[in-house]
N, C-alpha and C. Protein backbone atom coordinates (compact mmCIF):
# COMPACT_ATOMS: atom_id res chain seq x y z
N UNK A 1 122.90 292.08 312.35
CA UNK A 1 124.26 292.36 311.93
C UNK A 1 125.19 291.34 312.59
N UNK A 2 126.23 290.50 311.74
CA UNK A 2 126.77 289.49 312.37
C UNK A 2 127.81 289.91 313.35
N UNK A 3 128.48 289.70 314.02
CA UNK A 3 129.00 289.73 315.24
C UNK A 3 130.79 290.15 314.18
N UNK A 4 131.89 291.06 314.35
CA UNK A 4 132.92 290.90 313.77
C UNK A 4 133.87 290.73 315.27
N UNK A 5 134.60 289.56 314.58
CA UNK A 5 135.89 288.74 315.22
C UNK A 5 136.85 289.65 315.37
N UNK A 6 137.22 290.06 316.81
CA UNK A 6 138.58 290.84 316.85
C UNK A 6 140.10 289.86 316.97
N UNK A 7 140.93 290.48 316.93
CA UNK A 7 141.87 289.15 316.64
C UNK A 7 142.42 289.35 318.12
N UNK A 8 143.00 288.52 319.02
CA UNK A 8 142.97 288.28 320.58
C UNK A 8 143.95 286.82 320.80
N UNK A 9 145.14 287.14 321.72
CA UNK A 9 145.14 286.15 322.05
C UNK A 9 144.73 285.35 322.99
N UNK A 10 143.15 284.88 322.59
CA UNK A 10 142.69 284.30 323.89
C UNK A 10 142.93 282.67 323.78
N UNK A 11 143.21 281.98 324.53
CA UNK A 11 143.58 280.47 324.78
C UNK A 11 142.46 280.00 325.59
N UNK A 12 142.39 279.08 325.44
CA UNK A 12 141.60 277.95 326.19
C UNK A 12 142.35 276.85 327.11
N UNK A 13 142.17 276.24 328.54
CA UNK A 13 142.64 275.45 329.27
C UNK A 13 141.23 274.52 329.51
N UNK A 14 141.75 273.04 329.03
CA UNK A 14 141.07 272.22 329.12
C UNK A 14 141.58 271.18 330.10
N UNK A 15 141.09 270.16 330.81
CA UNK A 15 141.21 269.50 331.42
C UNK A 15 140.35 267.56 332.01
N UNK A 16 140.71 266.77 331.80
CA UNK A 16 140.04 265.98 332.43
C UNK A 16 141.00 264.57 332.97
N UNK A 17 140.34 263.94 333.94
CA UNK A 17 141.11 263.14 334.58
C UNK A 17 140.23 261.47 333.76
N UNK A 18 140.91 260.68 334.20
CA UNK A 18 140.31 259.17 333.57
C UNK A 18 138.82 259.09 334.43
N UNK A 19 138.73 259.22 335.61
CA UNK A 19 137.33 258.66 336.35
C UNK A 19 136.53 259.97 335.20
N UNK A 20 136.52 261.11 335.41
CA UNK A 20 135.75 261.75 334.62
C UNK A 20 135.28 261.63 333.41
N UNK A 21 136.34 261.23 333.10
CA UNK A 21 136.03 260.65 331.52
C UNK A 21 134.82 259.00 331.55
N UNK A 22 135.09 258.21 332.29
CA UNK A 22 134.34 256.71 332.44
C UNK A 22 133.47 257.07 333.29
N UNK A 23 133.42 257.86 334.12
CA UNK A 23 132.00 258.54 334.74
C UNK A 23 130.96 259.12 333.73
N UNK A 24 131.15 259.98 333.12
CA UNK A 24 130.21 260.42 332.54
C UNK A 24 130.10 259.73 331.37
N UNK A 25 130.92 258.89 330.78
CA UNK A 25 130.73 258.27 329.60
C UNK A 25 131.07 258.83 328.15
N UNK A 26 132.31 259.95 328.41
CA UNK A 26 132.14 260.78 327.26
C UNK A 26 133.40 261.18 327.46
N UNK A 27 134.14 262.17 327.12
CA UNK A 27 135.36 263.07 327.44
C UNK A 27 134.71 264.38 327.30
N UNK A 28 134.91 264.79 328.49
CA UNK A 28 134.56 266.23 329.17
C UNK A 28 134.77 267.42 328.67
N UNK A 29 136.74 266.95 327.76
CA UNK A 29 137.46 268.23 327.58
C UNK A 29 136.62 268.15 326.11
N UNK A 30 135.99 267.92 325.43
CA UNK A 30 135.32 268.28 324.64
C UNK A 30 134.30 269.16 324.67
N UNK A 31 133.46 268.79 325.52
CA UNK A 31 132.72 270.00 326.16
C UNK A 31 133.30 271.21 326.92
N UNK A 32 134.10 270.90 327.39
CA UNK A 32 135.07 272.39 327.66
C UNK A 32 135.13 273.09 327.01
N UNK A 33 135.84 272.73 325.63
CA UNK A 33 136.18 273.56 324.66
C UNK A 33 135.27 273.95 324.06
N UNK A 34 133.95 273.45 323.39
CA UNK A 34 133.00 274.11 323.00
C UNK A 34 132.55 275.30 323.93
N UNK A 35 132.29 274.98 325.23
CA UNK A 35 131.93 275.96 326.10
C UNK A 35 132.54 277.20 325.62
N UNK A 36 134.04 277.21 325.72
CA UNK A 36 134.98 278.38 325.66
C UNK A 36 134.84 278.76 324.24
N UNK A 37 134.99 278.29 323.47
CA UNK A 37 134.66 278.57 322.26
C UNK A 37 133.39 279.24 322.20
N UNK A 38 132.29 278.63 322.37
CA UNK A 38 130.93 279.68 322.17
C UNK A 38 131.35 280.88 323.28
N UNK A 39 131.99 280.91 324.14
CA UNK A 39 131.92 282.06 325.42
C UNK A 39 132.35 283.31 324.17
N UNK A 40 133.84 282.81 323.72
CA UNK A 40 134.57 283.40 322.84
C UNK A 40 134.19 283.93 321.85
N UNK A 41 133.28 283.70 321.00
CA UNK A 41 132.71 284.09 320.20
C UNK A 41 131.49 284.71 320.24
N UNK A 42 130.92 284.79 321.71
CA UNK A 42 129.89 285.40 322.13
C UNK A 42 130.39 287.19 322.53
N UNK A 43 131.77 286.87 322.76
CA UNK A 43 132.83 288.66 322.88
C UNK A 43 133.05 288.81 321.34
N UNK A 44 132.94 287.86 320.48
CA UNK A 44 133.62 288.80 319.22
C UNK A 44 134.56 288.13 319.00
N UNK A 45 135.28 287.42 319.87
CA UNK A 45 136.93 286.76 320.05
C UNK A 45 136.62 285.66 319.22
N UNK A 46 138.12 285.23 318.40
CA UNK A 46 138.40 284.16 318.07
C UNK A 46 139.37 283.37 318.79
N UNK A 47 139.54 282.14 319.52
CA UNK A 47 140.24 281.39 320.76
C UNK A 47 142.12 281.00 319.32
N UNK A 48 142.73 281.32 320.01
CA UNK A 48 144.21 281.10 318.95
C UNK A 48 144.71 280.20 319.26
N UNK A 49 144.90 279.26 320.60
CA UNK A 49 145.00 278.23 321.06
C UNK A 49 144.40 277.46 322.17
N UNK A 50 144.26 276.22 321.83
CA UNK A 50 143.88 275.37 323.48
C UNK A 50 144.88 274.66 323.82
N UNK A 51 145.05 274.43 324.99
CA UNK A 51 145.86 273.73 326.17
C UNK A 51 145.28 272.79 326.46
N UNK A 52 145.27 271.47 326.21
CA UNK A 52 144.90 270.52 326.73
C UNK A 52 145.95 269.11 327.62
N UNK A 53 145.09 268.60 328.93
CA UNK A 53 145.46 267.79 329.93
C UNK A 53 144.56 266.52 329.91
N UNK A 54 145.07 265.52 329.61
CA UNK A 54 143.69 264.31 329.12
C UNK A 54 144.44 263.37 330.54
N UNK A 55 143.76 263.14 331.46
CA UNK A 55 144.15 261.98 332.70
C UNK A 55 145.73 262.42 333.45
N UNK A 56 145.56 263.47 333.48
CA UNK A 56 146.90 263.92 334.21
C UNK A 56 146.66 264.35 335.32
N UNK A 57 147.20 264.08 336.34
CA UNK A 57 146.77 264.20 338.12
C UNK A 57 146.84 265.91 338.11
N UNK A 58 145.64 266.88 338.97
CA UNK A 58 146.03 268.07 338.71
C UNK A 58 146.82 268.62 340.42
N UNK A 59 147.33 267.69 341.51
CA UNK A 59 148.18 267.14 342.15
C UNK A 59 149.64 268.25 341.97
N UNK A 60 149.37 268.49 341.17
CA UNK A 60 150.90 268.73 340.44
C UNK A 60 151.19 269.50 339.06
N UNK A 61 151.84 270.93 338.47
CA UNK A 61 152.05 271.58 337.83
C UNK A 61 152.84 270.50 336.64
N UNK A 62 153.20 269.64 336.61
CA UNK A 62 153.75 268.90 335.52
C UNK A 62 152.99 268.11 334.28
N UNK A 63 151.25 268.69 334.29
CA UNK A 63 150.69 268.41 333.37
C UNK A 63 151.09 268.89 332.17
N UNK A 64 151.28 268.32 330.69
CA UNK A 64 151.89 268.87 329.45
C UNK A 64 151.13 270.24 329.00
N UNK A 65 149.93 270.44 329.18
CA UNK A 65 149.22 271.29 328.60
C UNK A 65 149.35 272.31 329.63
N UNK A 66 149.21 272.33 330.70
CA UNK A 66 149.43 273.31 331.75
C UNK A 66 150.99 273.87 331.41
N UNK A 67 151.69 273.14 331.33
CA UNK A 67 153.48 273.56 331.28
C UNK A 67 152.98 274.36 330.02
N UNK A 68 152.90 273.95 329.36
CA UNK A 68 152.49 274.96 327.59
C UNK A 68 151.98 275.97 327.51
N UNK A 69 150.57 276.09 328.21
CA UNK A 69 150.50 277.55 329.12
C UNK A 69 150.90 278.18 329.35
N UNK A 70 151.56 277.71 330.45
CA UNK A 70 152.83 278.63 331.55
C UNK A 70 153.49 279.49 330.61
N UNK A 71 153.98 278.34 329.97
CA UNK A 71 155.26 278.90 328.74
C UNK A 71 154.49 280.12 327.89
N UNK A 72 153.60 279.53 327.42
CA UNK A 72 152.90 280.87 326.10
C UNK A 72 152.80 281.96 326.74
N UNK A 73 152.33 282.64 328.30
CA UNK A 73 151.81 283.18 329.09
C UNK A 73 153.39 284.18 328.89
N UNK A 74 153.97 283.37 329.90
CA UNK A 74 155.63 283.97 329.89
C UNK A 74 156.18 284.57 328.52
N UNK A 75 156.10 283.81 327.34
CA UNK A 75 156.43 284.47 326.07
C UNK A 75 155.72 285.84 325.99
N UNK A 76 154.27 285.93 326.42
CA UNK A 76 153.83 286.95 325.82
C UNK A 76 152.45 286.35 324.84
N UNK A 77 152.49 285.36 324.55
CA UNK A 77 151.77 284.80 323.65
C UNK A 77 149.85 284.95 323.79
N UNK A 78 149.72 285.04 324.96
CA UNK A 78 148.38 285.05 325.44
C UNK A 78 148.07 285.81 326.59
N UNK A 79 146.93 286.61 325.96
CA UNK A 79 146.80 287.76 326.60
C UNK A 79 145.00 287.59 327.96
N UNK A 80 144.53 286.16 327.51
CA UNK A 80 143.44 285.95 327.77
C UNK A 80 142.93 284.17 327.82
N UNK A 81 142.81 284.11 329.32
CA UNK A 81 142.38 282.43 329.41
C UNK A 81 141.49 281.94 329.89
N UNK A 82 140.53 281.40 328.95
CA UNK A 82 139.21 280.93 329.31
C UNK A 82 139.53 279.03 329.82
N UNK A 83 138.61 279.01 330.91
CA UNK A 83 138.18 277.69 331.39
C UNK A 83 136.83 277.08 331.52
N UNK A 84 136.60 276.06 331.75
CA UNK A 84 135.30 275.53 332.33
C UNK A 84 134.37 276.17 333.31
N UNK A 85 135.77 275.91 334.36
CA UNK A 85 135.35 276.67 335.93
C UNK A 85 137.29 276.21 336.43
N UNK A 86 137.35 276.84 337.47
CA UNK A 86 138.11 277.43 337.81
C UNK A 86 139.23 275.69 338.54
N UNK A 87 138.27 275.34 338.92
CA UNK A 87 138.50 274.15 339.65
C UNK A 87 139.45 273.36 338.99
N UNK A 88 139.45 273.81 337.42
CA UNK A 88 140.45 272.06 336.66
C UNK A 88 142.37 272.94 336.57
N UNK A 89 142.11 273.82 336.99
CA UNK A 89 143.59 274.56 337.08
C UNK A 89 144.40 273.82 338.24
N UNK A 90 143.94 273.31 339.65
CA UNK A 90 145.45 272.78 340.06
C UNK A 90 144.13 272.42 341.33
N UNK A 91 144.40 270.88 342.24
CA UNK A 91 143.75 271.00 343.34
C UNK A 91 144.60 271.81 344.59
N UNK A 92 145.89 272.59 344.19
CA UNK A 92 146.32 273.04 345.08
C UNK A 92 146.20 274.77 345.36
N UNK A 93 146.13 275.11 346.35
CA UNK A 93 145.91 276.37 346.84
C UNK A 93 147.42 277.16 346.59
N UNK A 94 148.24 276.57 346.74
CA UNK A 94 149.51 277.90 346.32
C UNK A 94 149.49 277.72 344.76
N UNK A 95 149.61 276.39 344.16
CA UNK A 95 149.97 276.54 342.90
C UNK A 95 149.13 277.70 342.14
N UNK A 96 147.76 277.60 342.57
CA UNK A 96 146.72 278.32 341.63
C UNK A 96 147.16 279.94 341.95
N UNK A 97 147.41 279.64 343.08
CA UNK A 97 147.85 281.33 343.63
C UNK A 97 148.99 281.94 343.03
N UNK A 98 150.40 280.67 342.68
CA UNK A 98 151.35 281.42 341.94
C UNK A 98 150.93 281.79 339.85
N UNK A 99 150.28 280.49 339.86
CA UNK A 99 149.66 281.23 338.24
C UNK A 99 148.52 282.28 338.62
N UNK A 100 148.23 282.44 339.17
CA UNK A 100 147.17 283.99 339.29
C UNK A 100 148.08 284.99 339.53
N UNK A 101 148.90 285.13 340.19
CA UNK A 101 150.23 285.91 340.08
C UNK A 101 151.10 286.43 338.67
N UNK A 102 151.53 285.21 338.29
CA UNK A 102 152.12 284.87 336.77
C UNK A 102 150.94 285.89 336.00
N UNK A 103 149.74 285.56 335.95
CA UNK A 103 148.65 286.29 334.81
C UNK A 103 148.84 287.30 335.12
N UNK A 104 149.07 287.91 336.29
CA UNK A 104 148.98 288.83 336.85
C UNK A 104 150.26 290.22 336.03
N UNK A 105 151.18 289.56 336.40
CA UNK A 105 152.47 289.82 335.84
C UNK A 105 152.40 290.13 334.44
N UNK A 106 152.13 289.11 333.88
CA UNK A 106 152.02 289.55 332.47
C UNK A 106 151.01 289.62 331.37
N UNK A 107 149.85 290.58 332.41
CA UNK A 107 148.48 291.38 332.25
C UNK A 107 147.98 290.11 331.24
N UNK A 108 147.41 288.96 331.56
CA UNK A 108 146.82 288.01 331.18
C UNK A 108 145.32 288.23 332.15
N UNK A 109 144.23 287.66 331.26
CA UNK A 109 143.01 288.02 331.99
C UNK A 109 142.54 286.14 332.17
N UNK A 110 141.98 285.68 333.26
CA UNK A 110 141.45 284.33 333.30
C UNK A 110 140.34 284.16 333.81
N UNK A 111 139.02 283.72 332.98
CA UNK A 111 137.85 283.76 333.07
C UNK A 111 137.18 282.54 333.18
N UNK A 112 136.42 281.82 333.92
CA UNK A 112 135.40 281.09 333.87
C UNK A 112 134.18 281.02 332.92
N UNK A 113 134.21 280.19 332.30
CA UNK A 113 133.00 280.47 331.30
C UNK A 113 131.71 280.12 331.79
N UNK A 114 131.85 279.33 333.04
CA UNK A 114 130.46 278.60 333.59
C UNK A 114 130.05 279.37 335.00
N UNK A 115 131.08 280.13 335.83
CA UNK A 115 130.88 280.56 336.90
C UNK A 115 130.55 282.15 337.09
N UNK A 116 129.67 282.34 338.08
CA UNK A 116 129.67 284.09 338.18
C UNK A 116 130.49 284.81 338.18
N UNK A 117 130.63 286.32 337.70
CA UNK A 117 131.94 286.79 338.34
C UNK A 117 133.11 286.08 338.01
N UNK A 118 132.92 285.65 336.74
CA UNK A 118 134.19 285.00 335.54
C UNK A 118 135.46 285.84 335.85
N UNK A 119 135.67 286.79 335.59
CA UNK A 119 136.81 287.56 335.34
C UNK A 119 137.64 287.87 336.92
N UNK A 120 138.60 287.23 337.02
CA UNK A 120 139.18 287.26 338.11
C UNK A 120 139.31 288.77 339.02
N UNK A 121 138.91 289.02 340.14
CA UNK A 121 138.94 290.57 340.76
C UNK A 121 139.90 290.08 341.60
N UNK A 122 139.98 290.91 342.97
CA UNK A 122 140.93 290.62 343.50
C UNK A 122 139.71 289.91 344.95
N UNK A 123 138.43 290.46 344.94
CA UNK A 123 138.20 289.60 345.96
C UNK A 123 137.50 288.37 345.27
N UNK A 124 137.89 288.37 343.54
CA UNK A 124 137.11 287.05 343.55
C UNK A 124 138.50 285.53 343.79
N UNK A 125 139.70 286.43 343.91
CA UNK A 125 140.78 286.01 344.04
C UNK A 125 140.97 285.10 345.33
N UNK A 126 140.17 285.88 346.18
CA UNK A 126 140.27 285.58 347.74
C UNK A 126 139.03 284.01 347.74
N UNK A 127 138.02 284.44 347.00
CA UNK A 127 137.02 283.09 347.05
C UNK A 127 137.46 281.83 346.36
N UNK A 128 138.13 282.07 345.22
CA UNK A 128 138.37 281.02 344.39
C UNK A 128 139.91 280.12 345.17
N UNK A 129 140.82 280.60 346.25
CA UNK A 129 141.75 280.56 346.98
C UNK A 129 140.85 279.75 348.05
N UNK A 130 139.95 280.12 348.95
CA UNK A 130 139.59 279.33 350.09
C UNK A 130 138.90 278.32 348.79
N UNK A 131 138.37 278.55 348.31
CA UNK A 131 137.53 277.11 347.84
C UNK A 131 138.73 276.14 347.58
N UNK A 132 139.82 276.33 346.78
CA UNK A 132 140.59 275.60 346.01
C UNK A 132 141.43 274.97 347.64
N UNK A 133 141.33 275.74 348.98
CA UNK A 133 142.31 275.56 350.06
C UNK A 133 141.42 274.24 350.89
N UNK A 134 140.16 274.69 350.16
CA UNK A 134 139.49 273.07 350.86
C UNK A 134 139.00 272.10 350.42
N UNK A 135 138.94 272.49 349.03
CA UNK A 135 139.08 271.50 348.10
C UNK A 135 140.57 270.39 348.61
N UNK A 136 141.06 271.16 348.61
CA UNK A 136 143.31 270.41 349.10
C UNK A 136 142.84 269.84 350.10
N UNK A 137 142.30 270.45 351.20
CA UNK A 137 142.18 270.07 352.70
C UNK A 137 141.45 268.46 352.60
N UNK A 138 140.62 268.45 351.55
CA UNK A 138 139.72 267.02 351.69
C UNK A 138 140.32 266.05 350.46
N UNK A 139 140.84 266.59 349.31
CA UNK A 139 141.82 265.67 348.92
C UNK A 139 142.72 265.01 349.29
N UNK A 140 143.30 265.50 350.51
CA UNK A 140 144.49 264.96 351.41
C UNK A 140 143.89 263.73 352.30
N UNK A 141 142.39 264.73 352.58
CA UNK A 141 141.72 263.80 353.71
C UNK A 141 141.49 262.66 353.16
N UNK A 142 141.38 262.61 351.93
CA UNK A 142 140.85 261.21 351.64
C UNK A 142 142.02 260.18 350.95
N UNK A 143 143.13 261.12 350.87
CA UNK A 143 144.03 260.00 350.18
C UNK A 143 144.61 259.40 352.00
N UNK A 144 144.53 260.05 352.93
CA UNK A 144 144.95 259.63 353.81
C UNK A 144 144.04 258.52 354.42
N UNK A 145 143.11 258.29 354.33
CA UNK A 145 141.59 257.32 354.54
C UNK A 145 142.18 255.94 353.84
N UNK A 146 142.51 256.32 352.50
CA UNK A 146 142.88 255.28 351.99
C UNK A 146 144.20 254.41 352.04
């Protein structure tokens, strides 16, 4: 029996920087989106929009596709946001903390499609926070090296 599509606003956040892209030889956010897409359709869901960031420093909340987010989130527009993994949302530890807040606020759900324990809890809140706090800690370290 085929699978029936509920209607959802679930979105997709894609992401990739230039080395990623000439590293692997491909563009990444393509595979992102398939990812989320099959995740999505593996619930039944059909994805209503993606957000995409092609070589934009994640340094900083002023990526176009991230701002577009924000915005849909705040409207009301999306009720559900799938990623890669958790990591392409911000290398910073407060920023990620104030959009987990924001979802929070306006009962948005944000899931990992590649990682355990996808669906944000509150102590998966606490792991994905130290990782992202030392992830920062050695990004700094190394722009300071250089």
């Amino acid at each position: 029996m085929p699978l029936k599509h509920k209607q959802s606003n679930t979105a997709i956040y894609a992401y990739s920087n230039e080395w990623e892209t000439i590293h692997h030889n491909f563009d990444v956010i393509d595979l992102q989106i398939e990812s989320c897409h099959d995740y999505a359709t593996n619930d039944g869901e059909i994805v209503a929009n993606a957000f995409i960031d092609r070589w934009h420093s994640r340094t900083n909340t002023t990526r176009p596709g991230y701002r577009l987010l924000i915005a849909a989130i705040e409207e009301g527009e999306v009720d559900r946001v799938l990623v890669h993994n958790f990591s392409i949302l911000s290398l910073s530890a407060e920023e990620t903390i104030e959009l987990i807040y924001l979802m929070q606020k306006h009962d948005v759900q944000l899931e990992s499609v590649t990682e355990s324990n996808s669906t944000i809890t509150p102590n998966q809140k606490v792991h994905i926070l130290l990782r992202l706090a030392i992830t920062e800690d050695i990004a700094k370290s190394s722009k300071s090296q250089h």
